[in-house]
Structures are given as structure tokens and as C-alpha cells.
N, C-alpha and C. Protein backbone atom coordinates (compact mmCIF):
# COMPACT_ATOMS: atom_id res chain seq x y z
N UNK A 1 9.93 4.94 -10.78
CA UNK A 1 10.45 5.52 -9.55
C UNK A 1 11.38 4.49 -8.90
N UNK A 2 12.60 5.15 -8.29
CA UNK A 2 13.44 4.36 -7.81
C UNK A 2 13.79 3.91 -6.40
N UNK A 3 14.19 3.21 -5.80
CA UNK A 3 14.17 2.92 -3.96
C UNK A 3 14.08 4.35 -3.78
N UNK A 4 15.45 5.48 -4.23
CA UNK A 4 16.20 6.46 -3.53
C UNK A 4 14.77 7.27 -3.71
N UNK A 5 14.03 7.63 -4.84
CA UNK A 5 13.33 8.27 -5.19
C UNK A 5 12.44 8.35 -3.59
N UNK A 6 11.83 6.55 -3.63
CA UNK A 6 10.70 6.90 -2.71
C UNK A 6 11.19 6.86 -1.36
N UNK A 7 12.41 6.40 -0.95
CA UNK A 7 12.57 7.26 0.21
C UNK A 7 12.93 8.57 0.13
N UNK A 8 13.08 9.02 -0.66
CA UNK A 8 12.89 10.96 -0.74
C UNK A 8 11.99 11.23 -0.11
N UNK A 9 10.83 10.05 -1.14
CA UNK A 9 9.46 11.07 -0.36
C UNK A 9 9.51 10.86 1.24
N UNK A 10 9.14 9.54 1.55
CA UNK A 10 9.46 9.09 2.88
C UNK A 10 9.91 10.41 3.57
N UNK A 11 11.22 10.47 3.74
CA UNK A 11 12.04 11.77 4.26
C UNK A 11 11.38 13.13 4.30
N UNK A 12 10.99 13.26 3.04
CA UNK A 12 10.21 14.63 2.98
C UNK A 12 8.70 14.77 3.85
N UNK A 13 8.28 13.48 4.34
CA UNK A 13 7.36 13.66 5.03
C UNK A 13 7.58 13.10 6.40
N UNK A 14 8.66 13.02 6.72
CA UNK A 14 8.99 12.58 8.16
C UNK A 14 8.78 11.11 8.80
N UNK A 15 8.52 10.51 8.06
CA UNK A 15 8.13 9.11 7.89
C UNK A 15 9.29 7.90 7.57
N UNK A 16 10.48 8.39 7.76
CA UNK A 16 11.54 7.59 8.14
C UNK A 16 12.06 7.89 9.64
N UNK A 17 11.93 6.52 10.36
CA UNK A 17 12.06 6.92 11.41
C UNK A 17 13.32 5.84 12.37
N UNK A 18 13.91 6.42 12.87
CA UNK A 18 15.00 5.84 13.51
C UNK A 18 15.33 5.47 14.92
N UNK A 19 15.59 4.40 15.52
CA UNK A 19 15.38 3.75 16.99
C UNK A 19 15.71 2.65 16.77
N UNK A 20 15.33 2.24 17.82
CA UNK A 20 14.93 0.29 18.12
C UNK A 20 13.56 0.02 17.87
N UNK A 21 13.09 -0.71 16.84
CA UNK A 21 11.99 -1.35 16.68
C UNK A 21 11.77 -2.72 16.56
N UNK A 22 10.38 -3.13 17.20
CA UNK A 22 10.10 -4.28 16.61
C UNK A 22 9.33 -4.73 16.07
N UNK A 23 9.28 -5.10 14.81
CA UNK A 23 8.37 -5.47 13.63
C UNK A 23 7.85 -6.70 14.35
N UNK A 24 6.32 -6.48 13.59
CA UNK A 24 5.17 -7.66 13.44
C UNK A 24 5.94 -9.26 13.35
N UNK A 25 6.83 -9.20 12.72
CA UNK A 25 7.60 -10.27 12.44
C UNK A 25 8.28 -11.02 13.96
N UNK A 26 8.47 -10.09 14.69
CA UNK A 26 9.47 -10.32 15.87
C UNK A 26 11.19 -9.76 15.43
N UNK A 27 10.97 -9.29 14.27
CA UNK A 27 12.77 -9.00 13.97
C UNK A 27 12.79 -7.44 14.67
N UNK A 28 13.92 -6.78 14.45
CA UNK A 28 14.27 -5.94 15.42
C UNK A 28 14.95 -5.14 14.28
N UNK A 29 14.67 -3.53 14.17
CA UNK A 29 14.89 -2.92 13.18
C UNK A 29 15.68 -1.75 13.60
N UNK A 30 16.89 -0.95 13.31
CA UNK A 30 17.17 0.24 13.40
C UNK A 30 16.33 1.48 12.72
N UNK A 31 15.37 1.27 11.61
CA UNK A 31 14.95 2.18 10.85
C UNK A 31 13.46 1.64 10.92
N UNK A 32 12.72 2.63 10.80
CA UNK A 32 11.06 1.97 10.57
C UNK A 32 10.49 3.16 9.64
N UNK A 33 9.94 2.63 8.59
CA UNK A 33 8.76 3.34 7.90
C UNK A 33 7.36 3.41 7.66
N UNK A 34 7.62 4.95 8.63
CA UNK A 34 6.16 5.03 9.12
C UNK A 34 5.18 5.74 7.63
N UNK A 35 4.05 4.67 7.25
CA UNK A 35 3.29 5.33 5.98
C UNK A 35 2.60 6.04 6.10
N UNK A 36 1.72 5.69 7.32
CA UNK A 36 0.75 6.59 7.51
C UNK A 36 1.24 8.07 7.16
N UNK A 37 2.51 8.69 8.00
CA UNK A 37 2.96 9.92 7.92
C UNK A 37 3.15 10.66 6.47
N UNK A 38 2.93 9.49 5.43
CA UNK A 38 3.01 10.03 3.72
C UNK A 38 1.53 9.81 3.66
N UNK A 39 0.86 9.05 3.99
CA UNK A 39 -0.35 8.87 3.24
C UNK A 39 -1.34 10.30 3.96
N UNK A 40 -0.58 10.75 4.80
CA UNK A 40 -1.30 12.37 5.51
C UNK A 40 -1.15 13.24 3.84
N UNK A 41 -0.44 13.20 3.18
CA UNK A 41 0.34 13.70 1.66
C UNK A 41 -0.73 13.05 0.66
N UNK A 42 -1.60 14.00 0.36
CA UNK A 42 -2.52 13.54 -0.79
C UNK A 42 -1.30 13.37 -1.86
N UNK A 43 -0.58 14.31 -2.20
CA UNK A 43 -0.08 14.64 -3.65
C UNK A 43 1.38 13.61 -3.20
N UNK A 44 1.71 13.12 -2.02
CA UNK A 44 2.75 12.15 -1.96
C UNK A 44 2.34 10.63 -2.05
N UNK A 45 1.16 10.53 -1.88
CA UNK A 45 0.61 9.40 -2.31
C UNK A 45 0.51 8.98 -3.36
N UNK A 46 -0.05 9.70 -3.92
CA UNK A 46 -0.39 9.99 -5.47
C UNK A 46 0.58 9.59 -6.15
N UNK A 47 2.01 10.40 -6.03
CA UNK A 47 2.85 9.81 -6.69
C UNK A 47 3.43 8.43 -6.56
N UNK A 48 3.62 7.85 -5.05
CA UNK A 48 3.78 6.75 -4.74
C UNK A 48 2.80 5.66 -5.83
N UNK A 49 1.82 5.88 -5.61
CA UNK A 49 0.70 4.83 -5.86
C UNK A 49 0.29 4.83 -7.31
N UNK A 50 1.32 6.49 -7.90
CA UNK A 50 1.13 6.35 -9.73
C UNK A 50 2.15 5.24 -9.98
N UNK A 51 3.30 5.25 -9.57
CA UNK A 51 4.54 4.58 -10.14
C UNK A 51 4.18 3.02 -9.72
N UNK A 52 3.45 2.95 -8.42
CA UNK A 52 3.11 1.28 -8.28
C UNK A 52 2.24 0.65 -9.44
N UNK A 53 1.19 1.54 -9.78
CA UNK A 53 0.32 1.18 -10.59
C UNK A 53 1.02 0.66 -12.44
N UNK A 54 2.22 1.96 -12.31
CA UNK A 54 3.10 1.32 -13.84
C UNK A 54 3.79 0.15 -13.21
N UNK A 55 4.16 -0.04 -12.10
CA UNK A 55 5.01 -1.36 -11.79
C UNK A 55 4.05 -2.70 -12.06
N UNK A 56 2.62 -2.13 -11.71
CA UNK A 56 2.03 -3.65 -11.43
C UNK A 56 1.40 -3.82 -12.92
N UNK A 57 1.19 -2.93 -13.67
CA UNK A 57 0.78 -3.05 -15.14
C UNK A 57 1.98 -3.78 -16.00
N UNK A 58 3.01 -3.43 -15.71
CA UNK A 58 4.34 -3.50 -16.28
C UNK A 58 4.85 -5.28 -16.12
N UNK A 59 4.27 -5.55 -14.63
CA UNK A 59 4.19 -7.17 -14.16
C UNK A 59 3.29 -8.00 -14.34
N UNK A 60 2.01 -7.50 -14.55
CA UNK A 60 1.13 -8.28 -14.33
C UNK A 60 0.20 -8.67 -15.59
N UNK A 61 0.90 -9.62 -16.05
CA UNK A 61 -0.01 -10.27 -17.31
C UNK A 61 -1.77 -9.92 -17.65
N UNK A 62 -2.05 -9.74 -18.30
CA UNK A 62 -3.57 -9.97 -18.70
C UNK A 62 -4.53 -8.93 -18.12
N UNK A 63 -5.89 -9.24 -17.70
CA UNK A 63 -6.50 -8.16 -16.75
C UNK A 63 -6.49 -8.09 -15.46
N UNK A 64 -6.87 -6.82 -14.88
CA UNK A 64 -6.65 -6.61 -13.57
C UNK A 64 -7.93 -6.18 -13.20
N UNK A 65 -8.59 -6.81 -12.09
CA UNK A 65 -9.72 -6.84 -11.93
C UNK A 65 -10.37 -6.22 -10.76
N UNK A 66 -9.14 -6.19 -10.02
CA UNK A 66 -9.27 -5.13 -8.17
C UNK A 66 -7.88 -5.31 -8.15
N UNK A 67 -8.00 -3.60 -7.09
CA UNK A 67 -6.51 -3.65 -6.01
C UNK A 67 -7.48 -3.94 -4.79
N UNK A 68 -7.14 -4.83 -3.80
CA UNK A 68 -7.17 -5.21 -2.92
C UNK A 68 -6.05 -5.02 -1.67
N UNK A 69 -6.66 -4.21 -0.87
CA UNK A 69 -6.04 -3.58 0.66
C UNK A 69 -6.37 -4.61 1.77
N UNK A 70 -5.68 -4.39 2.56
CA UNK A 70 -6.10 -4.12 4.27
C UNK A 70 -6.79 -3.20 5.04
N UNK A 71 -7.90 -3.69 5.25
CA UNK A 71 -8.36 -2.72 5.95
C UNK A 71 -7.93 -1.80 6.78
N UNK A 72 -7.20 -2.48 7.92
CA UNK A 72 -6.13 -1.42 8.56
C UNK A 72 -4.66 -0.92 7.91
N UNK A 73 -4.26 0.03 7.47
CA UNK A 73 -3.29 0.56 6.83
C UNK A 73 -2.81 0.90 5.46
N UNK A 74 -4.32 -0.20 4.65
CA UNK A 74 -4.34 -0.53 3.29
C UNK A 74 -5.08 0.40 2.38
N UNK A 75 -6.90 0.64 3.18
CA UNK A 75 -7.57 1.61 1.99
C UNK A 75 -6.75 2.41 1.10
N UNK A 76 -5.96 3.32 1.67
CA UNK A 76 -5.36 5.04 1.20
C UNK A 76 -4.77 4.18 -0.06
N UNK A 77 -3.67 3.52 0.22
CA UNK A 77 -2.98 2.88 -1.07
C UNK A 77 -3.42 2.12 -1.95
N UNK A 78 -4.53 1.45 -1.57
CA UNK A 78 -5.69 0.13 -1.98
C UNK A 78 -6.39 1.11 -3.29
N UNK A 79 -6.82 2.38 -2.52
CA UNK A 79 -7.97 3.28 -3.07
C UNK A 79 -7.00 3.75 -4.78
N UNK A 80 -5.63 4.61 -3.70
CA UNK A 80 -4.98 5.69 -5.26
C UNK A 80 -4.54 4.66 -6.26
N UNK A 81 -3.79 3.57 -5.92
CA UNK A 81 -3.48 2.84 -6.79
C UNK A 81 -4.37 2.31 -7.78
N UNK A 82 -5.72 1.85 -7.73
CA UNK A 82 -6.77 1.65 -7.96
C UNK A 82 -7.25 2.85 -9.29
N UNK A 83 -7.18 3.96 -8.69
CA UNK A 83 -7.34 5.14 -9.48
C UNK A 83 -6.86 5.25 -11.01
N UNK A 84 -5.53 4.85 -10.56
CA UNK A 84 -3.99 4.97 -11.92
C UNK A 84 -4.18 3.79 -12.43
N UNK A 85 -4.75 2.33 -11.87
CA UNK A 85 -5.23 1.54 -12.35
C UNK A 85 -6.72 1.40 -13.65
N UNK A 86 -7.59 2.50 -12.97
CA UNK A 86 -9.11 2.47 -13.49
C UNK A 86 -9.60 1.21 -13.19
N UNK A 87 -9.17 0.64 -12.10
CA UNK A 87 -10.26 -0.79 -11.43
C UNK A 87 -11.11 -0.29 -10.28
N UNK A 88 -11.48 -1.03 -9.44
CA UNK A 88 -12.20 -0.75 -7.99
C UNK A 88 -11.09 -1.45 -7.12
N UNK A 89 -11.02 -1.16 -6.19
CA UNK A 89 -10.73 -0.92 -4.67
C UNK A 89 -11.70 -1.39 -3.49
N UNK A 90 -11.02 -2.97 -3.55
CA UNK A 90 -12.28 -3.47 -2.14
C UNK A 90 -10.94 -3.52 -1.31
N UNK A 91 -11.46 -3.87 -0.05
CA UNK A 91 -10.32 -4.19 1.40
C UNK A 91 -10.96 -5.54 1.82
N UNK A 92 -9.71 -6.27 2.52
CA UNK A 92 -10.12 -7.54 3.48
C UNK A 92 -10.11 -6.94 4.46
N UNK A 93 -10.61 -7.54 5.80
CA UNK A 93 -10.40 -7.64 7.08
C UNK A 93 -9.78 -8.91 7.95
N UNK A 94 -9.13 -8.65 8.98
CA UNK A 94 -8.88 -9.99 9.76
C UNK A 94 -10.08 -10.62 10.57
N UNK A 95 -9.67 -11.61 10.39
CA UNK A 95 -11.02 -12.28 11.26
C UNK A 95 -10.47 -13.85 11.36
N UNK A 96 -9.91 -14.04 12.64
CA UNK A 96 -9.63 -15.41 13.28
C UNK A 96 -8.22 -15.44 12.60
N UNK A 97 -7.13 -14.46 12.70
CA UNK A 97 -5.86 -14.39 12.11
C UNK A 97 -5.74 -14.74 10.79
N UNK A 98 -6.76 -14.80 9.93
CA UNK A 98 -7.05 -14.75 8.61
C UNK A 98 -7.79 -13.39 7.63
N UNK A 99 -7.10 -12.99 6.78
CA UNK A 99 -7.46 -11.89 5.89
C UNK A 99 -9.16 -12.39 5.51
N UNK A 100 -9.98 -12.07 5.16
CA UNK A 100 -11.19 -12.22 4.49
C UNK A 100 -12.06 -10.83 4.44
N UNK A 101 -12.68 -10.81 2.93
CA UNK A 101 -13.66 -10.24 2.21
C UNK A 101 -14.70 -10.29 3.44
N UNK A 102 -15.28 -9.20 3.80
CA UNK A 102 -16.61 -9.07 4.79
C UNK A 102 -17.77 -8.22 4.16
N UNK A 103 -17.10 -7.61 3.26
CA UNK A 103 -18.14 -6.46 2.71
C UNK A 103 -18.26 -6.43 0.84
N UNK A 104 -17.45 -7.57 0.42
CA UNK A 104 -17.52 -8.00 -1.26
C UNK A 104 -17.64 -8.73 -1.30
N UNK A 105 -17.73 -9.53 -2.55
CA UNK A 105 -17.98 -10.85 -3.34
C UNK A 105 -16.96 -10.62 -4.37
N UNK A 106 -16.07 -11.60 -5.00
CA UNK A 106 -15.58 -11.66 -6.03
C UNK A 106 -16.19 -12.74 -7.08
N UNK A 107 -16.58 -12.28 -8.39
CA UNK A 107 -16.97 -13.71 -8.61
C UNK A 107 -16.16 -14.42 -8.98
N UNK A 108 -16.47 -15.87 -9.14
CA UNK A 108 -15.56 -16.89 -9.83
C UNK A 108 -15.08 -16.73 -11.31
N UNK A 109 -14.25 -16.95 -11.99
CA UNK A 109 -13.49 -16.62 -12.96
C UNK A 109 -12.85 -15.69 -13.28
């Protein structure tokens, strides 16, 4: 799948959105993409999160052992990708402006 592709979808679910924004970053955006508004799209997810899953197979040497989310904004994509993967799907949380595991263990190696 290609940029144009997935902002299709984007578009098709209203989730390109246009103004003055300001990103987490502090930068200042004319365009913002809102995910949530696709991840409402079982079957737009799906496709999103099939084509990530050939991207990250396609990149990623050796085995894959978890997709790992964000808790806030992450499960939905954490979860399908996971799926097209055939791994599990844990999430971090923030805690003291740091990502961390609250509810897994990974083991060592």
C-alpha cells in the first residue's frame, strides 16, 4: 500500500482534517490526521494494519515476538496488526513521562 493509497482511506473516513494545529511536538500543522476516525472502520483498519504487517515482515529480520502499542491511541492498531502478524499484542502505559509495561512481562532473550 502506498502514501496515496492510505490517505484514500484517511479521506474516505473523514479523518483528514484541515486548520491550524498543534502537535505534541509544539510544531504547528495545516493538516492533522485524525486515526481514531479510521480506527471507528473495522474493515479500514484491517486493511491499514494488513499492509503494515507485510511492511514490518518485509523489514524486520528474524522473529517477531509482540506488536507493542500505546495504551492511549495504540490497542486498535497494536491488536489488528498483531492479527496479520499471528503474535500477541501487549500495550505500554505512561508513567512519570516514560512508556512502561504495567500489565506484562517480557522475558529476557
Amino acid at each position: 500500500m502506498n502514501t496515496d493509497e492510505v490517505l484514500g482511506i484517511f479521506r474516505e473516513a473523514g479523518a483528514v482534517l484541515e486548520g491550524h494545529f498543534i502537535l505534541t511536538s509544539g510544531l504547528r500543522s495545516p493538516v492533522f490526521l485524525q486515526k481514531a476516525r479510521v480506527f471507528m472502520h473495522a474493515d479500514k483498519t484491517e486493511l491499514l494494519c494488513k499492509a503494515l504487517a507485510e511492511k514490518i515482515r518485509a523489514g524486520v529480520p528474524g522473529k517477531i515476538d509482540y506488536v507493542v502499542g500505546p495504551a492511549i491511541g495504540g490497542l486498535i492498531p497494536a491488536y489488528e496488526t498483531s492479527r496479520h502478524l499471528g503474535v500477541p499484542a501487549i500495550w505500554v502505559e505512561r508513567e512519570g513521562g516514560e512508556f512502561r509495561l504495567r500489565r506484562f512481562e517480557i522475558a529476557r532473550g
